[in-house]
C-alpha atoms as a PDB file:
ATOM      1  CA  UNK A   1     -64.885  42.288 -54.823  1.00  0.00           C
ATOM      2  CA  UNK A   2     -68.605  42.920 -55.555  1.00  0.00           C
ATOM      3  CA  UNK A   3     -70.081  39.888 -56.470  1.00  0.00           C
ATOM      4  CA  UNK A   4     -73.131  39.982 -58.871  1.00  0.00           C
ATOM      5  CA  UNK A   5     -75.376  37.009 -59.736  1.00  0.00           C
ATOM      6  CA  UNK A   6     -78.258  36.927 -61.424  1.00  0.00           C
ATOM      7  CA  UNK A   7     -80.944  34.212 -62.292  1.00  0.00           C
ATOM      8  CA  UNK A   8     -80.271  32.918 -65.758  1.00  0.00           C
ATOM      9  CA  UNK A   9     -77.539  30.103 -64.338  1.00  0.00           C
ATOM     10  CA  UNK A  10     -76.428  28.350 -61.283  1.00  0.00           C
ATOM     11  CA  UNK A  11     -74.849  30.454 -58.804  1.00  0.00           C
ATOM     12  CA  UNK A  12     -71.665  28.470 -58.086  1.00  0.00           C
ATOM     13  CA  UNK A  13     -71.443  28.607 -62.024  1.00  0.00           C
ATOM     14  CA  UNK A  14     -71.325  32.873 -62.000  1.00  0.00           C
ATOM     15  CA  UNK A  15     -68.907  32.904 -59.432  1.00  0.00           C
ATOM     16  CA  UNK A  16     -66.266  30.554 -61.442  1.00  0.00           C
ATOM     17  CA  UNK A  17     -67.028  32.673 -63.820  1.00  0.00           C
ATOM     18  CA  UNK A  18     -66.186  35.790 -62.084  1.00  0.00           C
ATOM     19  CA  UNK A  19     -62.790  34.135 -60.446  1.00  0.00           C
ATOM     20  CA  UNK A  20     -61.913  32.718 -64.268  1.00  0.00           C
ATOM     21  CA  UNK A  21     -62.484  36.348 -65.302  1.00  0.00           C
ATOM     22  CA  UNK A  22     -60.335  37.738 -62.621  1.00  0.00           C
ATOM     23  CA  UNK A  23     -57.589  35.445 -63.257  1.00  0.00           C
ATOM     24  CA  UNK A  24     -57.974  36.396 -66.757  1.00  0.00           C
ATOM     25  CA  UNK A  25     -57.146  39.861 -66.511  1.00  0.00           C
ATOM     26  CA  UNK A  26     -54.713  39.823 -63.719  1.00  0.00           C
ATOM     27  CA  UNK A  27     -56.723  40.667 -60.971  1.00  0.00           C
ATOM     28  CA  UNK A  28     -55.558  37.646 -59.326  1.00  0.00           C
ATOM     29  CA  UNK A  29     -51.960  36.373 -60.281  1.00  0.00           C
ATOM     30  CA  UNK A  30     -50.323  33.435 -60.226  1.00  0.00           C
ATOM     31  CA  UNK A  31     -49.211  32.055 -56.848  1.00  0.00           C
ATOM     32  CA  UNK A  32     -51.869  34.703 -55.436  1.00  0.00           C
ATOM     33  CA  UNK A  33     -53.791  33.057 -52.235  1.00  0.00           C
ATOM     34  CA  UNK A  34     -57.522  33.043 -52.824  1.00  0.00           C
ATOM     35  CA  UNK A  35     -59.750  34.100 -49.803  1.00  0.00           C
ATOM     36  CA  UNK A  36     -60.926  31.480 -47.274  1.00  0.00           C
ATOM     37  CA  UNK A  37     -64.348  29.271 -48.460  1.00  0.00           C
ATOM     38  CA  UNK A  38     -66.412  31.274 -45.637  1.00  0.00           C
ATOM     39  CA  UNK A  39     -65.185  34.748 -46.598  1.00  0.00           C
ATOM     40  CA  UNK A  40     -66.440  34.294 -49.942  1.00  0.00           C
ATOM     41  CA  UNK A  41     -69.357  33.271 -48.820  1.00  0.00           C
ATOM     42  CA  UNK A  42     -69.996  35.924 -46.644  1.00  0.00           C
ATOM     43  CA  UNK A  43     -68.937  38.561 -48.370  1.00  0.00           C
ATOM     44  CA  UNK A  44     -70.789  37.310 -51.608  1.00  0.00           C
ATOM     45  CA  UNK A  45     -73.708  36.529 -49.931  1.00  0.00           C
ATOM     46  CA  UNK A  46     -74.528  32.654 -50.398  1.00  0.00           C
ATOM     47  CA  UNK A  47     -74.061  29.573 -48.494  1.00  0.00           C
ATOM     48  CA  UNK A  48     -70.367  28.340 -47.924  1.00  0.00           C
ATOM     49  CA  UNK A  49     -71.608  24.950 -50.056  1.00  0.00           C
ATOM     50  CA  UNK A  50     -71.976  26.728 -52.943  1.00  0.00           C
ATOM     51  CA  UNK A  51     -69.035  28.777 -53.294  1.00  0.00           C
ATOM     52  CA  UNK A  52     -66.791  25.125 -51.726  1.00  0.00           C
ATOM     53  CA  UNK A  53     -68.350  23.585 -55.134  1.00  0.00           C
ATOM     54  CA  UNK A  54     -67.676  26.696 -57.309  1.00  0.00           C
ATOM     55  CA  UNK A  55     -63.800  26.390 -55.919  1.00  0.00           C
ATOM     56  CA  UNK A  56     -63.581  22.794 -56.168  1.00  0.00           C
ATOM     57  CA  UNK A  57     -64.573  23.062 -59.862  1.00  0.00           C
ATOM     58  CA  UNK A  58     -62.078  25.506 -60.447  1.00  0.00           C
ATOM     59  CA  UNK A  59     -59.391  22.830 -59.014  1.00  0.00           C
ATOM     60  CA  UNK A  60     -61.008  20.179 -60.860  1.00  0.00           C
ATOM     61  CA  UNK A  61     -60.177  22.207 -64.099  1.00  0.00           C
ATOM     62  CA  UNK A  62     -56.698  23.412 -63.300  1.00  0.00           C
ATOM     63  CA  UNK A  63     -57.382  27.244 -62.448  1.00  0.00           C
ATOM     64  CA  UNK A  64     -56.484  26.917 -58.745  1.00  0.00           C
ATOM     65  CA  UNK A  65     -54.643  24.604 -56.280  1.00  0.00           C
ATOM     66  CA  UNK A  66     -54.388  23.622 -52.447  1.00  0.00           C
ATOM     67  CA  UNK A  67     -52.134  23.460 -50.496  1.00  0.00           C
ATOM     68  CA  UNK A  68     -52.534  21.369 -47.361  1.00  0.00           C
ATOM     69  CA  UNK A  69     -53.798  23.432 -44.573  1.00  0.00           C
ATOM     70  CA  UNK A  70     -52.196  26.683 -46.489  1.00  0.00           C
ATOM     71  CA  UNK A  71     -55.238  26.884 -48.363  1.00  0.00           C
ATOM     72  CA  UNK A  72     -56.018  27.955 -51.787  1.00  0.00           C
ATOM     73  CA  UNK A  73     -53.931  29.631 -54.793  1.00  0.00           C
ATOM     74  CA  UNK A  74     -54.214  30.760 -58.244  1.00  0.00           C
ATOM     75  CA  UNK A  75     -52.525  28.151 -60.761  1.00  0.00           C
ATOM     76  CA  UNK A  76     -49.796  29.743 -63.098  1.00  0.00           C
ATOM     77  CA  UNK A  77     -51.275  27.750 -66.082  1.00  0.00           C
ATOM     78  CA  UNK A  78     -50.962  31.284 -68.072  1.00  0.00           C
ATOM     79  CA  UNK A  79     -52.374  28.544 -71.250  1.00  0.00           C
ATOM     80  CA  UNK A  80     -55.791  28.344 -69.051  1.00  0.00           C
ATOM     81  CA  UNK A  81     -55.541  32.091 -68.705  1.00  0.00           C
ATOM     82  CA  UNK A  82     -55.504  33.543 -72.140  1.00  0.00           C
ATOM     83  CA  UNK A  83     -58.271  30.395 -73.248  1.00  0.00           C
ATOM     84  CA  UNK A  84     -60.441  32.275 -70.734  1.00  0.00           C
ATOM     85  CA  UNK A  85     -59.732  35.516 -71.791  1.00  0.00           C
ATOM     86  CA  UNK A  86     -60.192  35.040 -75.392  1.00  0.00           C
ATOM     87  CA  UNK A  87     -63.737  32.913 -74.109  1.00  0.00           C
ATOM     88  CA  UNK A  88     -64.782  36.340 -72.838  1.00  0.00           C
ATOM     89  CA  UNK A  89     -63.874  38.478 -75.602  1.00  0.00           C
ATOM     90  CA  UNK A  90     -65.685  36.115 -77.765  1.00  0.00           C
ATOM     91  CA  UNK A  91     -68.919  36.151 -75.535  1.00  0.00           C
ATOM     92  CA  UNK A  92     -68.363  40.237 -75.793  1.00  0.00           C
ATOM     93  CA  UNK A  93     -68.228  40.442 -79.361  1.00  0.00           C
ATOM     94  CA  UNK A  94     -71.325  38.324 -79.521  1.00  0.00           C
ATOM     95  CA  UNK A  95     -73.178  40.126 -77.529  1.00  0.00           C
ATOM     96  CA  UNK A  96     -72.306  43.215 -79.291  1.00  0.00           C
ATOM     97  CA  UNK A  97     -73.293  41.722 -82.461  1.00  0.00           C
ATOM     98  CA  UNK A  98     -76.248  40.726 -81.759  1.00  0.00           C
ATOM     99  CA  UNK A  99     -77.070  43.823 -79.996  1.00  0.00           C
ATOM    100  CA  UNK A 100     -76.175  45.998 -82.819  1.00  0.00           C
ATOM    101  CA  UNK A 101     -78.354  43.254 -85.125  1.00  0.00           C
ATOM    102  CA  UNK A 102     -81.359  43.840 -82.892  1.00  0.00           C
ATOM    103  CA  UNK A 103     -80.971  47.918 -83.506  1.00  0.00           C
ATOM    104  CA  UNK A 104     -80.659  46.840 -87.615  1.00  0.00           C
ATOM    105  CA  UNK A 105     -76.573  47.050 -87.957  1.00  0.00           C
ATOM    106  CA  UNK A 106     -74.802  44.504 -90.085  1.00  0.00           C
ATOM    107  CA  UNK A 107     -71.826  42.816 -88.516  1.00  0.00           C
ATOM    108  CA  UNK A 108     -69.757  44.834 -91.122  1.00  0.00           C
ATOM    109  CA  UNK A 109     -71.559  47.857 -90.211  1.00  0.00           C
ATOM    110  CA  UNK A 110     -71.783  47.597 -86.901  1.00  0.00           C
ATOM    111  CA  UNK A 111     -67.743  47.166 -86.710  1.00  0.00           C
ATOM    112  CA  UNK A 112     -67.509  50.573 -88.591  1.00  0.00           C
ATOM    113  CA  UNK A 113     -69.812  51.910 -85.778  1.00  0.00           C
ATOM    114  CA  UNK A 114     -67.449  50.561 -82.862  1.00  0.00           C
ATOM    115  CA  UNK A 115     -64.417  51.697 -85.153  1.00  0.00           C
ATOM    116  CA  UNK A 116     -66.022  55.652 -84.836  1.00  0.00           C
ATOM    117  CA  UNK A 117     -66.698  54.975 -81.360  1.00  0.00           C
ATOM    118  CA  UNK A 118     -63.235  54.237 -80.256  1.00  0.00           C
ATOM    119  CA  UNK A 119     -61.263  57.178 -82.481  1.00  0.00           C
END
């Protein structure tokens, strides 16, 4: 996975973020093992703390699961799933909206714009 962060939020924030997204849209699936604390880190570039925190957060809030000395896995709370998916199609149309405000488009018309677009 290519992991992108940016500096508008915490980093162990963006990469829940990017594992709630995955989940989401079935990258990862249900009873899928996550990759080791350290390989995340590595391969994502940031200190094994952060990403431990980022994980433990996503126990914390029922997205993954340990098992002793097995390690990690992705929760089959499908519930937690769809909330997150719907989140990000709600953060999507906003940030559509508002982009399309910013060029002078009414919500109304700017829906008739992405209606052309997509036909």
């Amino acid at each position: 996975m290519e992991w992108k962060f940016n500096s508008e939020a915490p980093i162990y924030l963006q990469i829940m973020e990017q594992i709630k997204a995955q989940i989401a849209t079935g990258v990862l699936k249900p009873g899928q093992k996550i990759a080791a604390v350290r390989e995340i880190a590595l391969e994502a570039g940031v200190n094994p703390n952060t990403v431990q925190k980022a994980l433990s957060e996503l126990e914390r809030e029922g997205f993954l699961y340990s098992e002793r000395t097995a390690g990690r896995f992705v929760s089959d709370n499908k519930e937690k799933a769809e909330n997150v998916q719907s989140e990000l199609c709600k953060q999507y149309m906003d940030a559509f909206t508002e982009n399309m405000g910013k060029l002078g488009y009414s919500p109304k018309e700017a829906a008739k714009k992405y209606s052309e677009y997509v036909e």
